[in-house]
C-alpha atoms as a PDB file:
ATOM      1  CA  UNK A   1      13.508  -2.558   3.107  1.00  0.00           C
ATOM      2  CA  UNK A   2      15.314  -3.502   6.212  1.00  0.00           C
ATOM      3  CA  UNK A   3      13.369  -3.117   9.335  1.00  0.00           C
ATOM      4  CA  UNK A   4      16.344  -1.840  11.540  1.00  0.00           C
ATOM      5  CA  UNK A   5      16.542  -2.562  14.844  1.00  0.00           C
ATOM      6  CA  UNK A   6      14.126  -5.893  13.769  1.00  0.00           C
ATOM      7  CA  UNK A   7      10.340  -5.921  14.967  1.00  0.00           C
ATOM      8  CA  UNK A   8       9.789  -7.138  18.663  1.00  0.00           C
ATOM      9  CA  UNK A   9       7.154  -9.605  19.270  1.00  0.00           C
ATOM     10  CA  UNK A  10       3.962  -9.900  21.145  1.00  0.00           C
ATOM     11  CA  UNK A  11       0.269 -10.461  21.305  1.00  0.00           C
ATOM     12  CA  UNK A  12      -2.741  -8.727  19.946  1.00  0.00           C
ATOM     13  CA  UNK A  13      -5.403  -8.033  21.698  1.00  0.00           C
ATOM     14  CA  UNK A  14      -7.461  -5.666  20.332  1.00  0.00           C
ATOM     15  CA  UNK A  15      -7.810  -2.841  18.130  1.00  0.00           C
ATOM     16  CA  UNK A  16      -9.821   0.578  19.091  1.00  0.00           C
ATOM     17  CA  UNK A  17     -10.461   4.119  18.657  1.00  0.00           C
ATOM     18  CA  UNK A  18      -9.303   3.482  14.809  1.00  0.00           C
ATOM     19  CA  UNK A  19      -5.451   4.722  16.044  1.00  0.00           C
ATOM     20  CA  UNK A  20      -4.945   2.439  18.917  1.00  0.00           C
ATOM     21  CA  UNK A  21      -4.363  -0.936  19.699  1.00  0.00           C
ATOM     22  CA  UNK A  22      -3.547  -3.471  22.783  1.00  0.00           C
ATOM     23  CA  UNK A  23      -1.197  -6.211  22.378  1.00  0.00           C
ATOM     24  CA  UNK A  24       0.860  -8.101  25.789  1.00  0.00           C
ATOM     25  CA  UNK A  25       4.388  -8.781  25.809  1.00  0.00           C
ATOM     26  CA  UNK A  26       5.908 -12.284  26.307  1.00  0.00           C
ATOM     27  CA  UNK A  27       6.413 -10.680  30.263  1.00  0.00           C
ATOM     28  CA  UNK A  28       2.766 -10.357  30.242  1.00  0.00           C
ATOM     29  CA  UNK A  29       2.225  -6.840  30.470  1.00  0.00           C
ATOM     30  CA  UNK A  30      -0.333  -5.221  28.451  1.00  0.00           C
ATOM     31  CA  UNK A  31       0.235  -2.054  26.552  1.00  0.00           C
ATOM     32  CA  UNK A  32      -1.774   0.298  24.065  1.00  0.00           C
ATOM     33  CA  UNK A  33       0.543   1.078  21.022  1.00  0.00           C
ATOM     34  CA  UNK A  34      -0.049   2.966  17.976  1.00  0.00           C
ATOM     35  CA  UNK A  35      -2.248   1.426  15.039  1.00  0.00           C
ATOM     36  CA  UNK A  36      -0.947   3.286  11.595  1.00  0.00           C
ATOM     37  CA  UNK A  37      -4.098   2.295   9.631  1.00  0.00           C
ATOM     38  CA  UNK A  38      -6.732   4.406   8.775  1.00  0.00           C
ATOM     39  CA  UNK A  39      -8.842   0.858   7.033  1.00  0.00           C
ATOM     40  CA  UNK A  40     -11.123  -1.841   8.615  1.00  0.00           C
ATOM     41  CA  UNK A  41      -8.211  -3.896   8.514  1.00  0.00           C
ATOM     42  CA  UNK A  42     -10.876  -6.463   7.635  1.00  0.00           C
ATOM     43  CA  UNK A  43      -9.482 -10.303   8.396  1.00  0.00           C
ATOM     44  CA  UNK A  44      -6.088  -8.862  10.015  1.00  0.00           C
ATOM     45  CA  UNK A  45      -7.443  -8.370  13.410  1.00  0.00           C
ATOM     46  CA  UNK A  46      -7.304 -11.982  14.969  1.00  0.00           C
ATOM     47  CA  UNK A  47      -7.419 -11.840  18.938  1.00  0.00           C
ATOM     48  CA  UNK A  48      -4.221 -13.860  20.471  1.00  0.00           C
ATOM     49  CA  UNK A  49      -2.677 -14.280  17.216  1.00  0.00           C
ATOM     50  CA  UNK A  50       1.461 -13.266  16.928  1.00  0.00           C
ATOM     51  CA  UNK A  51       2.002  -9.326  15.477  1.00  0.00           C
ATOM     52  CA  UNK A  52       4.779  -7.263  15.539  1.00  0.00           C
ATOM     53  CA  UNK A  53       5.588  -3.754  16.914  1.00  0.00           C
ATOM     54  CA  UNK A  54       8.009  -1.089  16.134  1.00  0.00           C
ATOM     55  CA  UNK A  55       9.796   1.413  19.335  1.00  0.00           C
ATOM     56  CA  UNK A  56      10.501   4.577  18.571  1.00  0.00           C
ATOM     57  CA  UNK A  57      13.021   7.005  20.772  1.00  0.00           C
ATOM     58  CA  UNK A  58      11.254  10.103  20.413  1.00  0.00           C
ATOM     59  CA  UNK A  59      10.198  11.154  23.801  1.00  0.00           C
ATOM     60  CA  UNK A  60       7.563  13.392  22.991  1.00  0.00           C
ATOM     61  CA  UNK A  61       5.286  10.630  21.066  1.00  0.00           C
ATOM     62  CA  UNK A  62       2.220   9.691  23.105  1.00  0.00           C
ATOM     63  CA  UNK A  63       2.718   6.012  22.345  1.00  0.00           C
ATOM     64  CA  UNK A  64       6.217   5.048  22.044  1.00  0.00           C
ATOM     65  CA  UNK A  65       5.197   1.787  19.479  1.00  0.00           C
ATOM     66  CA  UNK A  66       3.587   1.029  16.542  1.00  0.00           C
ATOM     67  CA  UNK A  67       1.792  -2.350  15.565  1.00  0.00           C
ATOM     68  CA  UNK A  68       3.384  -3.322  12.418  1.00  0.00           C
ATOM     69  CA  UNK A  69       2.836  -6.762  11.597  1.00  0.00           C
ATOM     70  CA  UNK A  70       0.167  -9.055  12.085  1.00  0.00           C
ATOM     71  CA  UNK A  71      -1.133 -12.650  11.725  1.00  0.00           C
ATOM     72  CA  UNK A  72      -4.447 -12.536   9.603  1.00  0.00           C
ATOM     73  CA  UNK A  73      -7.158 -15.009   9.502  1.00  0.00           C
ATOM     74  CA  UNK A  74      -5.255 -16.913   6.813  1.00  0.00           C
ATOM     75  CA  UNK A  75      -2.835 -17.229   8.943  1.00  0.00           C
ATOM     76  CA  UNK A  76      -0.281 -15.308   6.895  1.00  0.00           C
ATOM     77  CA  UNK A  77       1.884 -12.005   7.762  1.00  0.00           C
ATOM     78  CA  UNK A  78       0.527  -8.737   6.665  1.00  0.00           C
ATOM     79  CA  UNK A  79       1.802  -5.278   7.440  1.00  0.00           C
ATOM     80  CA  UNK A  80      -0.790  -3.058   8.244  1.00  0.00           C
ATOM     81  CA  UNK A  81       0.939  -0.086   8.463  1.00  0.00           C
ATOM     82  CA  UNK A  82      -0.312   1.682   5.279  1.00  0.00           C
ATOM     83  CA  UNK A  83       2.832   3.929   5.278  1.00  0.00           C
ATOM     84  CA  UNK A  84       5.076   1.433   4.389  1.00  0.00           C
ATOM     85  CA  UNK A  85       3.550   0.792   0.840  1.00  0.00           C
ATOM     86  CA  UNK A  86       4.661   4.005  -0.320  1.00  0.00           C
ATOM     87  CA  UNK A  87       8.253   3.174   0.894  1.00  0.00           C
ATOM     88  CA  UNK A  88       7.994  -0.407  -0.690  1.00  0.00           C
ATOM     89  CA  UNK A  89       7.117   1.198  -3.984  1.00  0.00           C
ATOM     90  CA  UNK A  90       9.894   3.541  -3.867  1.00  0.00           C
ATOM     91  CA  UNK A  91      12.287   1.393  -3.182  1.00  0.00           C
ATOM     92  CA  UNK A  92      11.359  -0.718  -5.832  1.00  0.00           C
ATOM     93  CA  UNK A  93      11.031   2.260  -8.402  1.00  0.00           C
ATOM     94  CA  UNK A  94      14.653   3.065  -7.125  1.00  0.00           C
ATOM     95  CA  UNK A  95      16.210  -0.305  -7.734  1.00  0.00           C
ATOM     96  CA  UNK A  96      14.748  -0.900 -11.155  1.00  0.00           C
ATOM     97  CA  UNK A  97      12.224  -4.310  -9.581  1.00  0.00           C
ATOM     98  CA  UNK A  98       9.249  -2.509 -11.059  1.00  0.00           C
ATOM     99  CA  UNK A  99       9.802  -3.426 -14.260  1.00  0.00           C
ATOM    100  CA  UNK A 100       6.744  -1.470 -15.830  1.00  0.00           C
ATOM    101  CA  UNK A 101       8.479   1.820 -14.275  1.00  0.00           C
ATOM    102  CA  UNK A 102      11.562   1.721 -15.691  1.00  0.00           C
ATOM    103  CA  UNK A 103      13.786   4.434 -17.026  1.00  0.00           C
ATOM    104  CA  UNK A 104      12.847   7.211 -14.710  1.00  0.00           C
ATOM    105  CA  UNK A 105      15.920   9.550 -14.042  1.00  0.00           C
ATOM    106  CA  UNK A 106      13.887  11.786 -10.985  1.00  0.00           C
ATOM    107  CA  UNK A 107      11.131  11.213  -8.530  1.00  0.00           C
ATOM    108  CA  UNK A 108       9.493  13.412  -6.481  1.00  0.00           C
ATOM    109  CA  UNK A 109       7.376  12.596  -3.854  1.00  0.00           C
ATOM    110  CA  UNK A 110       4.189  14.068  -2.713  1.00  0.00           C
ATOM    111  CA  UNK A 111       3.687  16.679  -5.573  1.00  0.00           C
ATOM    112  CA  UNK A 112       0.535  18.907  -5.557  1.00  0.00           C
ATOM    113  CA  UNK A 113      -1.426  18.054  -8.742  1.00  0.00           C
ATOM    114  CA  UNK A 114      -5.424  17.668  -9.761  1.00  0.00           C
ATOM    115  CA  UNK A 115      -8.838  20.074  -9.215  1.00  0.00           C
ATOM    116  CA  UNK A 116      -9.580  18.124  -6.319  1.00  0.00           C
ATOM    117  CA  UNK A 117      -6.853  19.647  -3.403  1.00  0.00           C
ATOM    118  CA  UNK A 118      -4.524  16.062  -4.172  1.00  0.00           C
ATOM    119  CA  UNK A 119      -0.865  15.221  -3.948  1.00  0.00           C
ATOM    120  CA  UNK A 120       0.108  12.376  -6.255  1.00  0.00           C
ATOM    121  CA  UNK A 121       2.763   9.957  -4.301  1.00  0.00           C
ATOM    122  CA  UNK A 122       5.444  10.336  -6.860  1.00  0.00           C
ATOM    123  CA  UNK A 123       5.791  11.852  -9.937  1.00  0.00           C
ATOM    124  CA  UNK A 124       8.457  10.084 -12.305  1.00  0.00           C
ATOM    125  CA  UNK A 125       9.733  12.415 -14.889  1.00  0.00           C
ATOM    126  CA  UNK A 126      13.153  12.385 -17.471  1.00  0.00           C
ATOM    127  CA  UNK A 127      12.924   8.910 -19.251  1.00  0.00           C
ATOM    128  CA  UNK A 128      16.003   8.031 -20.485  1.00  0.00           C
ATOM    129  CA  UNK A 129      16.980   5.048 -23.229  1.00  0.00           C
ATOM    130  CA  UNK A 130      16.279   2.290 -19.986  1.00  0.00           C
ATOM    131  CA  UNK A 131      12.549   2.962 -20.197  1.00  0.00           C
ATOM    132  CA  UNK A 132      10.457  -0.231 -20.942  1.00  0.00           C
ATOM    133  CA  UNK A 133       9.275   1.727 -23.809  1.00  0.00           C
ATOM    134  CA  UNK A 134       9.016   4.749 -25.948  1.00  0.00           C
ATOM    135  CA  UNK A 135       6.611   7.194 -24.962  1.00  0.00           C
ATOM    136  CA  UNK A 136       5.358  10.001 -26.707  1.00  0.00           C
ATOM    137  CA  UNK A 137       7.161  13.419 -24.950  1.00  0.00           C
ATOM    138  CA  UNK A 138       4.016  14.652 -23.820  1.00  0.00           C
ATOM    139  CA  UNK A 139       3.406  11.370 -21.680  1.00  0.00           C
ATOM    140  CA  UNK A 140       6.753  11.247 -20.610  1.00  0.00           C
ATOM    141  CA  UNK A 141       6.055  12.562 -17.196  1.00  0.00           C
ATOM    142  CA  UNK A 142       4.439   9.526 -15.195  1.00  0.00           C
ATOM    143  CA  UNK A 143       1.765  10.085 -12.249  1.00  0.00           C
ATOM    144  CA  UNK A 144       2.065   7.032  -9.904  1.00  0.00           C
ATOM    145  CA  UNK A 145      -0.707   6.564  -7.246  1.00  0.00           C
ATOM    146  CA  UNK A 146       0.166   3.944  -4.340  1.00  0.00           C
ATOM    147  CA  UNK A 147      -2.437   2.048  -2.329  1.00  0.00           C
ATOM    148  CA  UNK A 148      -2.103  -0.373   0.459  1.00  0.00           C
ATOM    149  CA  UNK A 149      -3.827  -3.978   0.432  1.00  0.00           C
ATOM    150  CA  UNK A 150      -3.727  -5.725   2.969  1.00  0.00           C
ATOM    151  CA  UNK A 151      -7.469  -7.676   2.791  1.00  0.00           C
ATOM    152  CA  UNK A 152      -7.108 -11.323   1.820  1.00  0.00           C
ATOM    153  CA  UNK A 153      -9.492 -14.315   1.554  1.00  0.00           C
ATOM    154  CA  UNK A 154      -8.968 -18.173   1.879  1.00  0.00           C
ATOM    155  CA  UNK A 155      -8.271 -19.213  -1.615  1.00  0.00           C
ATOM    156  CA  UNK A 156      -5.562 -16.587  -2.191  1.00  0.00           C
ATOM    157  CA  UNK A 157      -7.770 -13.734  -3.091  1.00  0.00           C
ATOM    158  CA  UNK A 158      -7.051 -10.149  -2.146  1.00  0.00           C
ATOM    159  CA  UNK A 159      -8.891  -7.183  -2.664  1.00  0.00           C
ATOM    160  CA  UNK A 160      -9.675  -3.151  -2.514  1.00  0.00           C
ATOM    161  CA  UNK A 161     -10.657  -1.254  -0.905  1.00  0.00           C
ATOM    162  CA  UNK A 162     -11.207  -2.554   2.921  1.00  0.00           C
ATOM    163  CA  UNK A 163     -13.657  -0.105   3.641  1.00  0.00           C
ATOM    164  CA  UNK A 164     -15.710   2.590   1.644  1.00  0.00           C
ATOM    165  CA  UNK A 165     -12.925   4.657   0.394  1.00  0.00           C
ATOM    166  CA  UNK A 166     -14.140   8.499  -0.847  1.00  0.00           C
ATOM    167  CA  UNK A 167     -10.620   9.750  -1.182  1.00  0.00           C
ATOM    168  CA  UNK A 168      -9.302   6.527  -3.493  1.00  0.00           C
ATOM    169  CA  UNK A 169     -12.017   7.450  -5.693  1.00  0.00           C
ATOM    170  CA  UNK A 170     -11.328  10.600  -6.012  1.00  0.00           C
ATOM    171  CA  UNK A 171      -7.304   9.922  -6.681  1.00  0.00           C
ATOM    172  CA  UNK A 172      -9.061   8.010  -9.815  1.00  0.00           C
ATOM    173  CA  UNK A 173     -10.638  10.780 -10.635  1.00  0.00           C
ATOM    174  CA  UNK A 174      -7.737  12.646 -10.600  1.00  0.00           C
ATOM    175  CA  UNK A 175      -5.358   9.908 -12.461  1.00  0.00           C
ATOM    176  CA  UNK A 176      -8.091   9.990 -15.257  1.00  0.00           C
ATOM    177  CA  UNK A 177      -7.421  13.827 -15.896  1.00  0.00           C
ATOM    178  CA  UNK A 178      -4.026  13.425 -15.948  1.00  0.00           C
ATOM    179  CA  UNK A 179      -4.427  11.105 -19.125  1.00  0.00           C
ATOM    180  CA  UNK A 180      -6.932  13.279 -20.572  1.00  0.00           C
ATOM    181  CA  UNK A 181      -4.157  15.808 -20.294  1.00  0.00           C
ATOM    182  CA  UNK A 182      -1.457  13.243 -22.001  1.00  0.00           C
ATOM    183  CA  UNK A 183       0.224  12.547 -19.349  1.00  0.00           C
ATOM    184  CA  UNK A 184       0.846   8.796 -17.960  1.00  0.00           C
ATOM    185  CA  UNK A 185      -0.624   7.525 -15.008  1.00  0.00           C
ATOM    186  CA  UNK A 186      -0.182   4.842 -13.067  1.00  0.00           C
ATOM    187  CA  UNK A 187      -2.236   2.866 -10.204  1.00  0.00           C
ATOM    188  CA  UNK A 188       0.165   0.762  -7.844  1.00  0.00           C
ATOM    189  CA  UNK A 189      -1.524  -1.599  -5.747  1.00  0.00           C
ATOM    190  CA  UNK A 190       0.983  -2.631  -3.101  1.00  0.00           C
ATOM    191  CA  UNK A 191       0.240  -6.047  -1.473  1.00  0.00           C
ATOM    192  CA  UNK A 192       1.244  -6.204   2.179  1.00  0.00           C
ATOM    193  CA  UNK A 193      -0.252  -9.770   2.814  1.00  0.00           C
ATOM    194  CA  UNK A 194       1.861 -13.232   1.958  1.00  0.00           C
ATOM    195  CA  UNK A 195      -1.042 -14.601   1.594  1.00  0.00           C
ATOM    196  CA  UNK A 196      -2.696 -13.102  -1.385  1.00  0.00           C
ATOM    197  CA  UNK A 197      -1.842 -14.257  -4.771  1.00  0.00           C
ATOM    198  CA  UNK A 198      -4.600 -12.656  -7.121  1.00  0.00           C
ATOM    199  CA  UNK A 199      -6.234  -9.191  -6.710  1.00  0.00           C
ATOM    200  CA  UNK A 200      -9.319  -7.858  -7.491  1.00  0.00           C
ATOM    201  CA  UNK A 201     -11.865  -4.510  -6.322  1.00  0.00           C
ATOM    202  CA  UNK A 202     -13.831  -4.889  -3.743  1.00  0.00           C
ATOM    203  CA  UNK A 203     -16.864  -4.532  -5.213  1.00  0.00           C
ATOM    204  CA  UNK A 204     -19.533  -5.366  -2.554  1.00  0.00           C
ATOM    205  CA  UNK A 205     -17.778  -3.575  -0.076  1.00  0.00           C
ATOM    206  CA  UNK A 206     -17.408  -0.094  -2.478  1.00  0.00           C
ATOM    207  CA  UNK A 207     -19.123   0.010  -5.777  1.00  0.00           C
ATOM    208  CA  UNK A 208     -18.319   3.299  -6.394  1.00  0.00           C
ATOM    209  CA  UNK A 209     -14.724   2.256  -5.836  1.00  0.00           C
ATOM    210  CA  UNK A 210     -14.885  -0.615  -8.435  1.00  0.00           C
ATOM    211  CA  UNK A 211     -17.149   1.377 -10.800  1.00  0.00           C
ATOM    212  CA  UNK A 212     -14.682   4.378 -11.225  1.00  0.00           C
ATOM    213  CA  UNK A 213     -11.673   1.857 -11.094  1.00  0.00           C
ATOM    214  CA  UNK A 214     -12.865   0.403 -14.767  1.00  0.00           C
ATOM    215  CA  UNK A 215     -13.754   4.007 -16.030  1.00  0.00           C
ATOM    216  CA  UNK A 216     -10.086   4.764 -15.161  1.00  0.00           C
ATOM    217  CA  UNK A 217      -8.979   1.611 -17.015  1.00  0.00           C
ATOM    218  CA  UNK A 218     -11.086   2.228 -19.711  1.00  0.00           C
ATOM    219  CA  UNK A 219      -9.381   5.785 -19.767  1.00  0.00           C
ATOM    220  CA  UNK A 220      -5.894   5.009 -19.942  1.00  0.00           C
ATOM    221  CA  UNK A 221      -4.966   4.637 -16.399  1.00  0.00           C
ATOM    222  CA  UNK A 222      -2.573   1.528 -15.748  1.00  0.00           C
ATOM    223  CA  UNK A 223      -2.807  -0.936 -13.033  1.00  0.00           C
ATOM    224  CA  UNK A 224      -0.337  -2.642 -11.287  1.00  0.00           C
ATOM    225  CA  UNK A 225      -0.115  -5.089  -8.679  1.00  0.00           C
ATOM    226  CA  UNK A 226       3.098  -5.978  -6.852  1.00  0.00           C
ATOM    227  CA  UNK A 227       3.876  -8.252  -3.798  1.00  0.00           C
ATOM    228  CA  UNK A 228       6.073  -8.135  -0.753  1.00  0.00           C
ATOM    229  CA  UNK A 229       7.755 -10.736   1.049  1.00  0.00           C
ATOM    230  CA  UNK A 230       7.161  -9.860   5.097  1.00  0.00           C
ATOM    231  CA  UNK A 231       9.427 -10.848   7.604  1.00  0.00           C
ATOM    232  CA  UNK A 232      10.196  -9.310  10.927  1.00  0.00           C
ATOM    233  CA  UNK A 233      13.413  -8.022   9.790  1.00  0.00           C
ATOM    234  CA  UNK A 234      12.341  -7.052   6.595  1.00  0.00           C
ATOM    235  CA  UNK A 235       9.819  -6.273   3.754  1.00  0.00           C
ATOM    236  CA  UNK A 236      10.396  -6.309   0.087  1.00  0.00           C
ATOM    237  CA  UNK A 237       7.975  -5.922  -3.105  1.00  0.00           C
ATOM    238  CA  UNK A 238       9.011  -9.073  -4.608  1.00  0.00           C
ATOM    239  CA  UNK A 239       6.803  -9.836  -7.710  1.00  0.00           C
ATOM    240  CA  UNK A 240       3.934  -9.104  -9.674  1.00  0.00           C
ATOM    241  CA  UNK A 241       0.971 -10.754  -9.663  1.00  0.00           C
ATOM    242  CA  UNK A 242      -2.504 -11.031 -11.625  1.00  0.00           C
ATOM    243  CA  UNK A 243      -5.180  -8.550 -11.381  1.00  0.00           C
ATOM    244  CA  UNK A 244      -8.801  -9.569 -12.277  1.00  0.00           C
ATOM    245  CA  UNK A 245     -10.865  -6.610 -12.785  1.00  0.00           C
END
């Protein structure tokens, strides 16, 4: 994904009211920009550290930027705008790097689906002969679920949730009826930190989380972990890597 015009630079401050942020520009002026993260963005929020912010020419936005990237604890890059994942994974669907998800002839994206009011973030559907493998035709339609991480530890270590998460549990929820119906469904956890190498649940952070993670596992659901490579001028899901659960 090519970020296009290519971040601008500055200084973060602070982080507030969940949507906002402060950073200062090299001039040193201070502004409040837009924060597109609705997490603790646990370990990304480092005072006087480099980030990275995004303008946008619509005139009638309240704040004309968006923080984008930021320098974690670790000291690595991590893009905290949880939108992007969905993008990344897209992308990658669309140019065959997903190698797990190949084969797919159509995706739609946000498609209503469940008992619980969701929309699945894309729904693959007509394998053809490029598939990585031959499913049955009643699992031929694939449910794929994207979520953000962008919470690493020293050591490599990244994990899920960030924060209590009721709704990710509940996309579980729904992922496990879809195999109970047949159907394929698939968990994409999209790393947006350079610095993680391994993944794992959060468990002491959301046990319900972690508890209904393995129940979907145990179900049928399939997990995937891919990460990107973060630069100012642009972000790609590179590679997979392991997954402890």
């Amino acid at each position: 994904m090519i970020l296009s015009p290519s971040l601008k630079q500055a200084t973060f401050l602070r982080r507030y009211k969940r949507f906002l942020a402060d950073i200062e520009l090299a001039n040193g002026e201070i502004i409040t920009i837009y924060c597109p993260n609705t997490g603790a963005m646990t370990n990304c929020m480092v005072e006087g550290s480099p980030c990275w912010y995004s303008s946008s020419e619509n005139t009638k936005r309240k704040y004309q930027h968006t923080l984008e990237l930021v320098t974690a604890s670790t000291g690595h890059l991590a893009c905290i705008n949880a939108a992007k994942a969905n993008d990344l994974v897209r992308e990658a669907i669309e140019n065959n790097r997903i190698k797990e998800l190949l084969g797919y002839s159509q995706l739609k994206a946000e498609v209503k689906y469940g008992t619980e009011n969701s929309r699945i973030d894309f729904l693959l559907s007509d394998l053809n002969e490029l598939g990585a493998e031959k499913l049955a035709p009643q699992r031929a339609d694939c449910y794929v679920e994207v979520k953000s991480v962008t919470l690493g530890l020293e050591g490599g270590q990244g994990l899920f949730p960030d924060a209590v998460s009721q709704r990710g549990a509940k996309h579980l929820r729904e992922l496990i009826a879809m195999v109970k119906k047949q159907y394929r469904a698939v968990l994409v956890f999209c790393v947006q930190h350079e610095g993680i190498e391994c993944f794992s649940p959060a468990r002491e952070i959301d046990p319900v989380y972690s508890d209904t993670l393995k129940e979907a596992v145990d179900a049928g659901v399939e997990i995937l972990v891919y990460k990107a490579q973060i630069s100012s001028a642009e972000i790609v899901l590179e590679k997979s890597i392991p997954c402890n659960l």
